[in-house]
N, C-alpha and C. Protein backbone atom coordinates (compact mmCIF):
# COMPACT_ATOMS: atom_id res chain seq x y z
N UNK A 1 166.27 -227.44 22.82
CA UNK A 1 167.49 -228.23 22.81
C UNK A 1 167.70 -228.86 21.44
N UNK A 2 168.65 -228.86 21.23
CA UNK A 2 169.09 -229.71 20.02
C UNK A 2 169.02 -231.43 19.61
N UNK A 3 168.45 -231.48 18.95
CA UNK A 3 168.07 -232.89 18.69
C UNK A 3 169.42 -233.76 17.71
N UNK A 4 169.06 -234.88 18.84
CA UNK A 4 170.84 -235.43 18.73
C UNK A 4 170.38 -237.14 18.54
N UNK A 5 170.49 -237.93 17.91
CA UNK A 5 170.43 -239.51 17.85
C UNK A 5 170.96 -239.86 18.74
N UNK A 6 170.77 -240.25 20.14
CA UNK A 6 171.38 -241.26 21.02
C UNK A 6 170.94 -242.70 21.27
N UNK A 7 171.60 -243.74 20.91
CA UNK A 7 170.77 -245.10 20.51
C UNK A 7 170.58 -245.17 22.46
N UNK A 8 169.44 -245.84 22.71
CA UNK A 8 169.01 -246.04 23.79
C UNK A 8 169.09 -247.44 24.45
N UNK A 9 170.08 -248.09 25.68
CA UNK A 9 169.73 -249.30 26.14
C UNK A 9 169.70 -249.43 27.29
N UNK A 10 168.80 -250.31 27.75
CA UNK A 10 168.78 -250.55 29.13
C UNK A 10 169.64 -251.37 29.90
N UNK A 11 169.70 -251.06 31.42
CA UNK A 11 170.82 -252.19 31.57
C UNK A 11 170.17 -253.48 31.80
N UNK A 12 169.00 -253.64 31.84
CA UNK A 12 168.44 -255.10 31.34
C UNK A 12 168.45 -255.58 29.93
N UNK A 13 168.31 -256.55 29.44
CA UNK A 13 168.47 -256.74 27.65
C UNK A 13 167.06 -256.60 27.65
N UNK A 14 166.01 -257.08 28.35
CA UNK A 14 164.91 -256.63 28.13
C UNK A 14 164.50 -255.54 28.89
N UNK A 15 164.23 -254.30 28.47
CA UNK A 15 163.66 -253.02 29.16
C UNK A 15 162.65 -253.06 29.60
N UNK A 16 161.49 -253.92 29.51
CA UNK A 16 160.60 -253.89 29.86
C UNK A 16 160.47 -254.69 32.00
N UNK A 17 161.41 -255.01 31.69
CA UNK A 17 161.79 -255.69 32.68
C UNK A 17 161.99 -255.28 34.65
N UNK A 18 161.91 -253.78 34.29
CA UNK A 18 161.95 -252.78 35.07
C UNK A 18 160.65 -253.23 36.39
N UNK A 19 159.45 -252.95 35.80
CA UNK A 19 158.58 -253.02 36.83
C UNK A 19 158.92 -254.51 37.93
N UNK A 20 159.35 -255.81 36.94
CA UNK A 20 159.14 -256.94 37.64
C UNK A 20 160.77 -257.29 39.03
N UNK A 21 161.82 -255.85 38.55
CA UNK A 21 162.61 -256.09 38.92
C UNK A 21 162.21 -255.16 40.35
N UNK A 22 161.47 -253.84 40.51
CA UNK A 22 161.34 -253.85 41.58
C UNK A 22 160.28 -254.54 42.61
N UNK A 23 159.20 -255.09 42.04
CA UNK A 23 158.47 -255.80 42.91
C UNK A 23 159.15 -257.38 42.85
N UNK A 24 160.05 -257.94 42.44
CA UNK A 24 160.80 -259.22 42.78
C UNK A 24 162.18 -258.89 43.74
N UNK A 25 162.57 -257.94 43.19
CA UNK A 25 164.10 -257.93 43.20
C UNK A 25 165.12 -258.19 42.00
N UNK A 26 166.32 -257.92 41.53
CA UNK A 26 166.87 -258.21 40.43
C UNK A 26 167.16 -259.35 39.91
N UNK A 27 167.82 -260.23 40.93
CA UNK A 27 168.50 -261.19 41.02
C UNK A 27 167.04 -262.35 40.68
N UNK A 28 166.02 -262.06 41.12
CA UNK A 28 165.03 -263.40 40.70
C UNK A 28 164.55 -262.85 39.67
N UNK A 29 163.76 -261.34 39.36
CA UNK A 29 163.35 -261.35 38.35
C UNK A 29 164.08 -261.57 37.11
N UNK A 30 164.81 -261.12 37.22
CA UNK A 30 165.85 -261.80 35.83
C UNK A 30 166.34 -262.80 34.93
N UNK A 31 166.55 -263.51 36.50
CA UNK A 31 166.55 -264.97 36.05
C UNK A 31 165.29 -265.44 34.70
N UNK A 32 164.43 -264.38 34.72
CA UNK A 32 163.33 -264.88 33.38
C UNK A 32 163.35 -263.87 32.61
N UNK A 33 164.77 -263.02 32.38
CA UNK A 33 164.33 -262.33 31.42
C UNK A 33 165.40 -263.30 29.85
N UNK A 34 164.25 -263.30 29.06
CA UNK A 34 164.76 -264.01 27.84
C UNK A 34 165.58 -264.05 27.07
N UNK A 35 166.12 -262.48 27.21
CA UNK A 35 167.24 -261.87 26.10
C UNK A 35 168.58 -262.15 26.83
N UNK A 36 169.12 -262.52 28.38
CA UNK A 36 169.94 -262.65 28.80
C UNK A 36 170.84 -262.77 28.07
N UNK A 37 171.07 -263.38 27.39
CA UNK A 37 172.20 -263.96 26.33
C UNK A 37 173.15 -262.89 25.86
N UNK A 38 172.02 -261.70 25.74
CA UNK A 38 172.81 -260.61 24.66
C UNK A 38 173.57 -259.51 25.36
N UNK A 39 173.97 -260.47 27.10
CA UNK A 39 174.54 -259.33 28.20
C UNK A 39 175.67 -259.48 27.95
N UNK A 40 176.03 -260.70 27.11
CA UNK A 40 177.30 -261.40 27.32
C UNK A 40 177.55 -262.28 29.04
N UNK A 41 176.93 -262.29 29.71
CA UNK A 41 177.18 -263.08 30.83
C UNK A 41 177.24 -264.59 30.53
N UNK A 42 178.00 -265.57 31.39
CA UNK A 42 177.95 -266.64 30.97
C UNK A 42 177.23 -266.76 31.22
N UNK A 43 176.20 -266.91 32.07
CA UNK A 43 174.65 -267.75 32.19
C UNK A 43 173.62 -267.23 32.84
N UNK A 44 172.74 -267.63 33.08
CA UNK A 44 171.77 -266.25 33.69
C UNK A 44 171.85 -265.70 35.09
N UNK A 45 172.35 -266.92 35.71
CA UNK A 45 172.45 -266.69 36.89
C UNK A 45 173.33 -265.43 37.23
N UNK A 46 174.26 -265.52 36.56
CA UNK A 46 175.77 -264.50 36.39
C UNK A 46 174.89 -263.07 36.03
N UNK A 47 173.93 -262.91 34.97
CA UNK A 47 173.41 -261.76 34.45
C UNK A 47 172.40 -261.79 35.61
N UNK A 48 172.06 -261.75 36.33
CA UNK A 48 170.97 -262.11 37.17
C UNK A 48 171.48 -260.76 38.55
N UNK A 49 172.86 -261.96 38.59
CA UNK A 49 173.62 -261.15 39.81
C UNK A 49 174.40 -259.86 39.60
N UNK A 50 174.91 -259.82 38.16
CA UNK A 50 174.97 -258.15 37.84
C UNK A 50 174.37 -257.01 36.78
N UNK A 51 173.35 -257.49 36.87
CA UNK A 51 172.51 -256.75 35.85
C UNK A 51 172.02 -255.09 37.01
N UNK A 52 171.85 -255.79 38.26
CA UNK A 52 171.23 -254.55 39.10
C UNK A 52 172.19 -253.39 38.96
N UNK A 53 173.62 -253.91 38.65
CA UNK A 53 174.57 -252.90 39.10
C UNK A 53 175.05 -251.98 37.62
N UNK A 54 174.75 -252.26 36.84
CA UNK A 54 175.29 -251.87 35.08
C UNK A 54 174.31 -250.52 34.79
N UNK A 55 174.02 -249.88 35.76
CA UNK A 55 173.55 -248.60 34.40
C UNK A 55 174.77 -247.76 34.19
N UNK A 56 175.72 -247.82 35.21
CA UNK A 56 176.60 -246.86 34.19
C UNK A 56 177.48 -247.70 32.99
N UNK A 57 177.26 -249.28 32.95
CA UNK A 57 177.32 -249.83 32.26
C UNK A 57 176.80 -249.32 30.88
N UNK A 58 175.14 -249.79 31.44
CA UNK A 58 174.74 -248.90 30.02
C UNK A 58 174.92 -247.59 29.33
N UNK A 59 175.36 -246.83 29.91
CA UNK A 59 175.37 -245.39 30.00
C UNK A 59 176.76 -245.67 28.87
N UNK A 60 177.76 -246.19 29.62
CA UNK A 60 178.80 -246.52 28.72
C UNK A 60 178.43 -247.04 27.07
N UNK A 61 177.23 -247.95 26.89
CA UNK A 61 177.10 -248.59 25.72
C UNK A 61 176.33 -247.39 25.29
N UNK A 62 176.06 -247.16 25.55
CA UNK A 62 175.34 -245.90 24.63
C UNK A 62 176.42 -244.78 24.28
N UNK A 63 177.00 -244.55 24.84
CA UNK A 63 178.19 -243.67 24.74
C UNK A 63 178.90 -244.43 23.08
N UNK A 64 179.45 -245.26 23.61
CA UNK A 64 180.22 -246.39 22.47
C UNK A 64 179.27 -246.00 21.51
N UNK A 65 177.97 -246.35 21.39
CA UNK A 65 177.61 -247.18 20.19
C UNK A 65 177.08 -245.77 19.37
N UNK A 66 176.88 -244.43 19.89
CA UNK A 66 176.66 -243.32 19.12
C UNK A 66 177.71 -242.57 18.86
N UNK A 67 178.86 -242.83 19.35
CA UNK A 67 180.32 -242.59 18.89
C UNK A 67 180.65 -243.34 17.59
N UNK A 68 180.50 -244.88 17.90
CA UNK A 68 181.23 -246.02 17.05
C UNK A 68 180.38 -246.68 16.25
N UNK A 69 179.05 -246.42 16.37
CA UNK A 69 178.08 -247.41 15.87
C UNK A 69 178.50 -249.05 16.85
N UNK A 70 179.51 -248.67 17.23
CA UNK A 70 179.49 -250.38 18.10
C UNK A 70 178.42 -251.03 18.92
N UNK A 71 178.19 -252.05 19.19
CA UNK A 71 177.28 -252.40 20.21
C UNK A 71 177.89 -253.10 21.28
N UNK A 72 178.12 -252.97 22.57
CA UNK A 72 179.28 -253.55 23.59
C UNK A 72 177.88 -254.12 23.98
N UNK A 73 178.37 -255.82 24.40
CA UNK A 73 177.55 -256.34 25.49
C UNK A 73 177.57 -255.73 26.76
N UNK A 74 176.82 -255.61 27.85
CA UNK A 74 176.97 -254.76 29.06
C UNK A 74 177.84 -255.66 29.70
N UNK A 75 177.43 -256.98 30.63
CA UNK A 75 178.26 -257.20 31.22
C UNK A 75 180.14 -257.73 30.53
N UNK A 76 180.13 -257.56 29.17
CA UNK A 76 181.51 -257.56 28.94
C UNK A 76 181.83 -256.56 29.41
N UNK A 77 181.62 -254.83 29.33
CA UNK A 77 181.75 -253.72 29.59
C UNK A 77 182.43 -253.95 31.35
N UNK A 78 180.97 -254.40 31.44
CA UNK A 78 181.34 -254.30 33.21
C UNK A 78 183.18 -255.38 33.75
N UNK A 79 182.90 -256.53 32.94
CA UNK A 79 183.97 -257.35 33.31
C UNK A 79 185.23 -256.52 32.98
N UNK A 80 185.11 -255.92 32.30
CA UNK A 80 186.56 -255.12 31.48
C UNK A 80 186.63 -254.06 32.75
N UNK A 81 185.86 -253.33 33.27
CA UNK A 81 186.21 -252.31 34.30
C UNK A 81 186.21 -252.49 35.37
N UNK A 82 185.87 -254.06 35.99
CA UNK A 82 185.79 -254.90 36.83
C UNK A 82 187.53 -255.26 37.15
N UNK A 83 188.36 -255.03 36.09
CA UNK A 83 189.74 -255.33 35.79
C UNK A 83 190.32 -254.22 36.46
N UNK A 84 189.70 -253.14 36.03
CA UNK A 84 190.56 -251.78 36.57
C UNK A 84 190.07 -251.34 38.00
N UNK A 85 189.41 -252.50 38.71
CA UNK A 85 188.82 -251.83 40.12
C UNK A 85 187.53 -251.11 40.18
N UNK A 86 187.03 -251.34 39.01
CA UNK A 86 185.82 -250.11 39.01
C UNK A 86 184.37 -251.28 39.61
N UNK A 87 184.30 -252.21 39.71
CA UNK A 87 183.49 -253.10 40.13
C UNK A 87 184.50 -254.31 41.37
N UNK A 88 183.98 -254.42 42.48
CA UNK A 88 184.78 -255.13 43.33
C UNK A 88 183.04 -256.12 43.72
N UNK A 89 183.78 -257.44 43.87
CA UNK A 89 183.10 -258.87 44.25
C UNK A 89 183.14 -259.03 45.59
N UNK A 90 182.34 -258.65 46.08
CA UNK A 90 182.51 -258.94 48.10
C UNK A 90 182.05 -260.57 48.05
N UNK A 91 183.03 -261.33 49.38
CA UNK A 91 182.67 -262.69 49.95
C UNK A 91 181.25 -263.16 49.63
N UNK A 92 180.21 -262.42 49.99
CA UNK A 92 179.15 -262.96 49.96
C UNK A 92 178.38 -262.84 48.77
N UNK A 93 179.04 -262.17 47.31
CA UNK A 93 178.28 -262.42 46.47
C UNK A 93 178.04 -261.06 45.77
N UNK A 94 177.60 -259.89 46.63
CA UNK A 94 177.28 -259.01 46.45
C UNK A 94 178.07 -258.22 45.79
N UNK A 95 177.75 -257.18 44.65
CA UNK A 95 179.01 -256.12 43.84
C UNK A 95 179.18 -255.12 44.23
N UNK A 96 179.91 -254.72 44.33
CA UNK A 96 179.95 -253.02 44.98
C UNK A 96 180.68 -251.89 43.60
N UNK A 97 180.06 -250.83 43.29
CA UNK A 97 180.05 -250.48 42.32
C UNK A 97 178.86 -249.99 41.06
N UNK A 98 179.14 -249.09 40.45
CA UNK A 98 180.33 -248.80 39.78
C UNK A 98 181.29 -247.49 40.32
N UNK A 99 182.21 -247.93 40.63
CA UNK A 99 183.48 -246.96 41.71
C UNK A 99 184.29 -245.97 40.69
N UNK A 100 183.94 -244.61 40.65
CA UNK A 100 183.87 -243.65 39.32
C UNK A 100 185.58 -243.64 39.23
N UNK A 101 186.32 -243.74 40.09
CA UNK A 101 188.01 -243.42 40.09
C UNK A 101 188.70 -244.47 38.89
N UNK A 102 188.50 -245.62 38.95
CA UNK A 102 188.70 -246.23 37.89
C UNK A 102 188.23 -246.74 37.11
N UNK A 103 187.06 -245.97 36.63
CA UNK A 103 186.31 -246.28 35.29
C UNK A 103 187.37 -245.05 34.35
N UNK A 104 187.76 -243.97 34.94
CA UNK A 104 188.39 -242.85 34.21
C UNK A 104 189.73 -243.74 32.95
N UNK A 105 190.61 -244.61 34.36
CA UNK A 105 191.63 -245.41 32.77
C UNK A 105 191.17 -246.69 32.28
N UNK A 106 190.14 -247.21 32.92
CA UNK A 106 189.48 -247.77 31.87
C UNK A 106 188.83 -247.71 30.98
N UNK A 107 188.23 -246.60 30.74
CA UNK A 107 187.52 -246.17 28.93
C UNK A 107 188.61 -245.60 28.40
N UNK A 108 189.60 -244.98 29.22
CA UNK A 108 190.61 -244.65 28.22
C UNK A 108 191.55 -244.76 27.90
N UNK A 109 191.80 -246.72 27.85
CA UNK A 109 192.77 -247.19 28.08
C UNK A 109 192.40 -248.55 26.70
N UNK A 110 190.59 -248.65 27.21
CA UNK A 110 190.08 -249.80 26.15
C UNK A 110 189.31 -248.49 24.90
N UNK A 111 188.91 -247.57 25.37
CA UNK A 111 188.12 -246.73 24.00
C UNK A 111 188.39 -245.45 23.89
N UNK A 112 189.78 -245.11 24.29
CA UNK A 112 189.98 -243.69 24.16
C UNK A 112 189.34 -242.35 24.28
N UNK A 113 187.87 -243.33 25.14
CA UNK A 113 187.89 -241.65 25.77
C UNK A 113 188.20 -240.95 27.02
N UNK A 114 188.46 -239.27 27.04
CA UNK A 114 188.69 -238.59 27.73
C UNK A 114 187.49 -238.55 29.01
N UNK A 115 188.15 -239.03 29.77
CA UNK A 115 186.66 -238.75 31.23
C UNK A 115 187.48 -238.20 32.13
N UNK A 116 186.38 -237.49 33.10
CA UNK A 116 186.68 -237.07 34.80
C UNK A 116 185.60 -237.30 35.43
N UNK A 117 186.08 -237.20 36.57
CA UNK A 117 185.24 -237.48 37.27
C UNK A 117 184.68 -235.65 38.40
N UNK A 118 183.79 -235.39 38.52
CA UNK A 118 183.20 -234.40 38.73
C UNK A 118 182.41 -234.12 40.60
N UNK A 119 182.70 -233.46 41.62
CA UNK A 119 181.50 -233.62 42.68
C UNK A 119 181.07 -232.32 43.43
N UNK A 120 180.02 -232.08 44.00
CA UNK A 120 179.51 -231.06 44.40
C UNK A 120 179.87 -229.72 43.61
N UNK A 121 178.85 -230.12 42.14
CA UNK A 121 178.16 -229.18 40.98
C UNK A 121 176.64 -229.41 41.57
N UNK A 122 176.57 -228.39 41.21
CA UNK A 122 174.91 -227.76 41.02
C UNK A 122 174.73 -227.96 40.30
N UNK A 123 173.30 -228.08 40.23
CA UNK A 123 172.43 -228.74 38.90
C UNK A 123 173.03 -227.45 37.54
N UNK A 124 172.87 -225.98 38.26
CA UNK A 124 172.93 -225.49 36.73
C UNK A 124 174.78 -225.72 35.62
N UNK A 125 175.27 -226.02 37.03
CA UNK A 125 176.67 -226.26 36.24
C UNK A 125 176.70 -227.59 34.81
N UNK A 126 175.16 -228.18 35.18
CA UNK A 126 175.60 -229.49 34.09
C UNK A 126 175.09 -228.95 32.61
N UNK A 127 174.30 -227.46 32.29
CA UNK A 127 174.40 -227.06 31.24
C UNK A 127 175.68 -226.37 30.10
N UNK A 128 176.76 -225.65 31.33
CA UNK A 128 178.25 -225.14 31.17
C UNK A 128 178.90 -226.15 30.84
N UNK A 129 178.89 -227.81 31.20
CA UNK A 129 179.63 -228.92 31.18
C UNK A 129 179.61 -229.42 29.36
N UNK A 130 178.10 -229.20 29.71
CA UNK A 130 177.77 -229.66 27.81
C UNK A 130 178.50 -228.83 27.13
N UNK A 131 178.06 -227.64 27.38
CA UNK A 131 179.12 -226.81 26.14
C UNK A 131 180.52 -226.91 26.06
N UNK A 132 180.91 -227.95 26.88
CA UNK A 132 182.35 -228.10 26.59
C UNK A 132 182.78 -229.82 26.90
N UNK A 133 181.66 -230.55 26.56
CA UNK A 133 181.84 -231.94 26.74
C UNK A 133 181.11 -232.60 26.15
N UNK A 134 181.15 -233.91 25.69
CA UNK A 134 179.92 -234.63 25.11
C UNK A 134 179.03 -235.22 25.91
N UNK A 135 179.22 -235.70 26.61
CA UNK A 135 177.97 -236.37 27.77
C UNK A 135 178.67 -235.84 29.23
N UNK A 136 177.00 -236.20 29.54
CA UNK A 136 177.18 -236.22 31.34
C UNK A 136 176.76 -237.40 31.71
N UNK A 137 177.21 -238.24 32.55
CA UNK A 137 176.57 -239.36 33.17
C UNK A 137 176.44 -238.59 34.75
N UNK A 138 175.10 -238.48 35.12
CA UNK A 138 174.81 -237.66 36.57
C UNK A 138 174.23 -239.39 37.42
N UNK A 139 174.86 -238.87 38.40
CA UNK A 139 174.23 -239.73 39.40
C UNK A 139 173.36 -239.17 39.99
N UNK A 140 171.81 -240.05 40.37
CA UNK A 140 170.69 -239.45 40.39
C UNK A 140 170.17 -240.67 41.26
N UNK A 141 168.76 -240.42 42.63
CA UNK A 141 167.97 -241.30 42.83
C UNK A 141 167.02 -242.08 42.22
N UNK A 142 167.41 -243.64 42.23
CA UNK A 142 166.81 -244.45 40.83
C UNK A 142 165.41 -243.81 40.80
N UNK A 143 164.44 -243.22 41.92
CA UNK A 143 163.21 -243.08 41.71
C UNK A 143 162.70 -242.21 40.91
N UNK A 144 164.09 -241.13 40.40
CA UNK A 144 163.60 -240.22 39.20
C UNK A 144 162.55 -240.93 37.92
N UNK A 145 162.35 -241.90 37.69
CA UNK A 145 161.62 -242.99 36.87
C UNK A 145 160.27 -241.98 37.42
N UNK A 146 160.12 -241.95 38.70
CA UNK A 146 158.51 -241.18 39.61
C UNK A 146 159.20 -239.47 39.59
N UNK A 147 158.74 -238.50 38.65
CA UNK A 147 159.66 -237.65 39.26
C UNK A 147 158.81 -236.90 40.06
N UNK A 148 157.57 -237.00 39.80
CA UNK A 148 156.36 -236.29 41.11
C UNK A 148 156.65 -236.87 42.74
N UNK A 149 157.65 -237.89 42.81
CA UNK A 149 157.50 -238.47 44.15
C UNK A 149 159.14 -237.58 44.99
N UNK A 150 159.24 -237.76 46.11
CA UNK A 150 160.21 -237.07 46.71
C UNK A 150 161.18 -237.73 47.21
N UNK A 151 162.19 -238.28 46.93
CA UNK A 151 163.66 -239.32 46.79
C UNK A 151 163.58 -239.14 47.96
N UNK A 152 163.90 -240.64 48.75
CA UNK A 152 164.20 -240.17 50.33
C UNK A 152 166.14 -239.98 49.84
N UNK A 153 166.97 -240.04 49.11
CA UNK A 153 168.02 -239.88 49.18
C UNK A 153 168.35 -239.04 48.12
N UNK A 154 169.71 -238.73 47.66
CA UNK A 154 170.07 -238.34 46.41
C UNK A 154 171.05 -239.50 45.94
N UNK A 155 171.22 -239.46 44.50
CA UNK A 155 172.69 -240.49 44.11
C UNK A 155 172.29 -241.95 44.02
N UNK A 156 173.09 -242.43 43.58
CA UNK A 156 173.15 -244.24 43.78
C UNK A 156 173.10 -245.15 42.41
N UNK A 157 172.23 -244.09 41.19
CA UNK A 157 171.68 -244.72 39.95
C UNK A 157 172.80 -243.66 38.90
N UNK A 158 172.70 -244.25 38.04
CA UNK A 158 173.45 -243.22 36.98
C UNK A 158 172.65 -243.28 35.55
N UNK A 159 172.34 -242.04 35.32
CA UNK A 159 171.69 -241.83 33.73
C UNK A 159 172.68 -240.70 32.75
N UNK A 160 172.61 -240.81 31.76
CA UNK A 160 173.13 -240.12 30.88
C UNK A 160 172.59 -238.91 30.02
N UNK A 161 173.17 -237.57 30.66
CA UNK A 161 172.51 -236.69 29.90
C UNK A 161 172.83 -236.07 28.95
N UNK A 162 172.00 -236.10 28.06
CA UNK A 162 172.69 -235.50 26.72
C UNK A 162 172.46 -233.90 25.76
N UNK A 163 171.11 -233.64 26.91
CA UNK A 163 171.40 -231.97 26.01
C UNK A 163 170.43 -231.38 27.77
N UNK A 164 171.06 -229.98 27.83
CA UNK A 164 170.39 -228.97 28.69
C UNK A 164 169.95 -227.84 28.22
N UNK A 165 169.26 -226.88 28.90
CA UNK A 165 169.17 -226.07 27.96
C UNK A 165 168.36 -225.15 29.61
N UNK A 166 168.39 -223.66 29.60
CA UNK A 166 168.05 -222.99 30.67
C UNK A 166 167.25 -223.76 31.77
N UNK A 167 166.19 -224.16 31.27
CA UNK A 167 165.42 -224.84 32.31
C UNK A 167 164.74 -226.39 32.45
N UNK A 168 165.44 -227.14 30.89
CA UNK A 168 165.17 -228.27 30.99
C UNK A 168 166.42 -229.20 31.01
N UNK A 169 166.39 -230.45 31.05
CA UNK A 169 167.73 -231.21 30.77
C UNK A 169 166.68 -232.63 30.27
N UNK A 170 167.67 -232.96 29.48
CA UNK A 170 166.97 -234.29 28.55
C UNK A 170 168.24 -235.54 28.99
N UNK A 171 167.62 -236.90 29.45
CA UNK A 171 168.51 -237.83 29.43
C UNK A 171 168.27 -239.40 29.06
N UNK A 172 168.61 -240.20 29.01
CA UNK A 172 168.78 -241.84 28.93
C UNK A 172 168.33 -242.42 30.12
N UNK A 173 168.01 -242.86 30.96
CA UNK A 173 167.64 -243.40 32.07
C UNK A 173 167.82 -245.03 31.92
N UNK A 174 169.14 -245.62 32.54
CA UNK A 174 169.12 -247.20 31.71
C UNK A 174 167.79 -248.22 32.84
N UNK A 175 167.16 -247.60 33.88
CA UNK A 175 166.24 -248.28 34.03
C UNK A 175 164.62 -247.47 34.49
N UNK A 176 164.43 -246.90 33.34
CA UNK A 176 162.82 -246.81 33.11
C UNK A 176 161.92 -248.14 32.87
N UNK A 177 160.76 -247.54 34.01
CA UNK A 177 159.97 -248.70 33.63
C UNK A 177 158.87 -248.50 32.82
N UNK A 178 159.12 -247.43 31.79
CA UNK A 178 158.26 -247.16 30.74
C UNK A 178 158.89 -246.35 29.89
N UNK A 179 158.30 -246.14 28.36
CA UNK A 179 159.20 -245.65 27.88
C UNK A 179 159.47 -244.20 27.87
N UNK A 180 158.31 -243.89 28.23
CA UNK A 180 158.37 -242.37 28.46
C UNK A 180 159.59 -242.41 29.86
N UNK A 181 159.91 -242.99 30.38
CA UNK A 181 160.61 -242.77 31.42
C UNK A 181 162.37 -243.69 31.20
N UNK A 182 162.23 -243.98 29.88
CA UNK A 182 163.45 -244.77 29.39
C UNK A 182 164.37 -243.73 28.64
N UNK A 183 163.85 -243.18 27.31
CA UNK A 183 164.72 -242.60 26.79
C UNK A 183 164.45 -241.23 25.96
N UNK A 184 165.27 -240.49 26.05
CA UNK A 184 164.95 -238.98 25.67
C UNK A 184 164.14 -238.74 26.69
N UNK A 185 164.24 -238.91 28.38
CA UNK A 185 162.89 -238.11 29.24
C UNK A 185 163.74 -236.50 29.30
N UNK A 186 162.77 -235.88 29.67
CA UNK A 186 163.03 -234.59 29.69
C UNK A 186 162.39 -233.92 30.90
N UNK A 187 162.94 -233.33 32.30
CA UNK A 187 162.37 -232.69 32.69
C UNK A 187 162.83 -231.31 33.36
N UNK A 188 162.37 -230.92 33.73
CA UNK A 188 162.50 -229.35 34.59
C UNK A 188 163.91 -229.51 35.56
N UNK A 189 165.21 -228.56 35.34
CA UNK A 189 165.89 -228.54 36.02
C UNK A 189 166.02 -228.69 37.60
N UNK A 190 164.77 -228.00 37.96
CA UNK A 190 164.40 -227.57 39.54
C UNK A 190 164.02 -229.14 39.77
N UNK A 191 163.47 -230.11 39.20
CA UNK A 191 162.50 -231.69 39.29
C UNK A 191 164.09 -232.26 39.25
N UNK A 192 164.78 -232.11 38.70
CA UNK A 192 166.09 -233.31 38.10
C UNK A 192 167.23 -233.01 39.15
N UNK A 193 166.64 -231.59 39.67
CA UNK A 193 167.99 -231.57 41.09
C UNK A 193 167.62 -232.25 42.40
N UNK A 194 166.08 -232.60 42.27
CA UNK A 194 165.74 -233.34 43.68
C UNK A 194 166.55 -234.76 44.20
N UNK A 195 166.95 -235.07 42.72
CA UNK A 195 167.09 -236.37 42.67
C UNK A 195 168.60 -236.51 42.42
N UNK A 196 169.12 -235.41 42.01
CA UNK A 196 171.22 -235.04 41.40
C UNK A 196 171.70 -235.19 43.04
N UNK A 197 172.83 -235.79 42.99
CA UNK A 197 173.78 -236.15 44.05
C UNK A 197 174.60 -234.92 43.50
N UNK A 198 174.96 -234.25 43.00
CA UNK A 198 175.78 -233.63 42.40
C UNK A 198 177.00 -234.02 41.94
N UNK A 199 177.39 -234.98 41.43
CA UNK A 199 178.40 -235.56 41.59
C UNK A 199 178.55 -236.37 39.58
N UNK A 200 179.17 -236.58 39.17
CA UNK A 200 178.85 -237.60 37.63
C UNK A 200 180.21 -237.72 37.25
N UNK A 201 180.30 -238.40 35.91
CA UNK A 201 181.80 -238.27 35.08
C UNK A 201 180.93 -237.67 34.19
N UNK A 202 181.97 -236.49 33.35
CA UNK A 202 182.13 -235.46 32.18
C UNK A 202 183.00 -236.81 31.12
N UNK A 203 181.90 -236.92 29.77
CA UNK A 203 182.71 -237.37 29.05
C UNK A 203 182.93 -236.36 27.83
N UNK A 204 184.26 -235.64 27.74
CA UNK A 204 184.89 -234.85 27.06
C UNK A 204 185.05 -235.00 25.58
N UNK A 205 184.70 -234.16 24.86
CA UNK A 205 184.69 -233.98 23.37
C UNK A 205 185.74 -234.56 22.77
């Protein structure tokens, strides 16, 4: 595969943050992660309560910032597509999202890019996609982080892939809890479909 600079972020400000978020939960472990500040949320509590939901957040800042050199805070990202319906606030607190139908005119309304939205592709279709797109954001079971273990589901998490190639695919993962499992992981097409919903947005050249 072709070796490509993709700046790497997590949707925590601290990446390391991963392990403590699944044995706490998001919402408490967070509350101690230090870098909060740099989510743009007003306060931690706020980054606390949507930090669980931002990897296609991040997926987005990475997109931006190897396009633009920009650096988007995540949850500004999120508040901006939060505008277009792509994040909805239920009564009790909880976010629902990120809802792929209107993230499409919101990046290309605030950053001009071209997206679609994509469902029931096969894994090998996301190598045909590259050759005629710049990223894939695939929705995938967060447990791909374990890829020896067997997803009781497919879908739910979103990572960003950025090169395929016959039998491997290389991507971003905005919540690895290591780094081998954060950025540039790479594995076996047949391993990366256990975990593909088949479903992503194509972000177009």
């Amino acid at each position: 595969m072709a070796e490509r600079r993709i700046p790497y972020f997590s949707q925590w400000e601290t990446p390391d943050m991963t392990t403590a978020v699944l044995a706490e939960g998001a919402r408490a472990a967070l509350l101690k992660d230090p870098l909060w500040a740099g989510s743009g949320a007003r306060d931690v509590e706020d980054y606390a309560r949507w930090a669980g939901n931002l990897c296609g957040m991040a997926c987005l800042k990475m997109i931006l910032a190897a396009r633009t050199g920009e650096i988007m805070p995540t949850v500004d990202l999120a508040m901006g597509c939060r505008d277009y319906g792509g994040y909805v606030e239920e009564p009790d607190g909880k976010i629902k999202g990120l809802i792929y139908a209107p993230f499409v005119p919101f990046v290309k309304d605030r950053f001009g890019l071209n997206t679609r939205v994509v469902t029931g592709i096969p894994v090998a279709d996301i190598g045909d996609i590259l050759t005629q797109s710049e990223f894939f954001i695939a929705s995938v079971h967060h447990s791909i982080r374990w890829p020896d273990t067997e997803p009781p589901s497919k879908g739910g998490h979103l990572v960003l892939v950025t090169a395929v190639n016959s039998d491997t695919i290389r991507f971003h993962n905005p919540s690895g809890h290591e780094s081998a499992t954060r950025e540039n992981v790479e594995l076996p097409l047949a391993i990366f479909d256990r975990f593909f919903a088949g479903r992503g947005i194509v972000i177009d050249l």
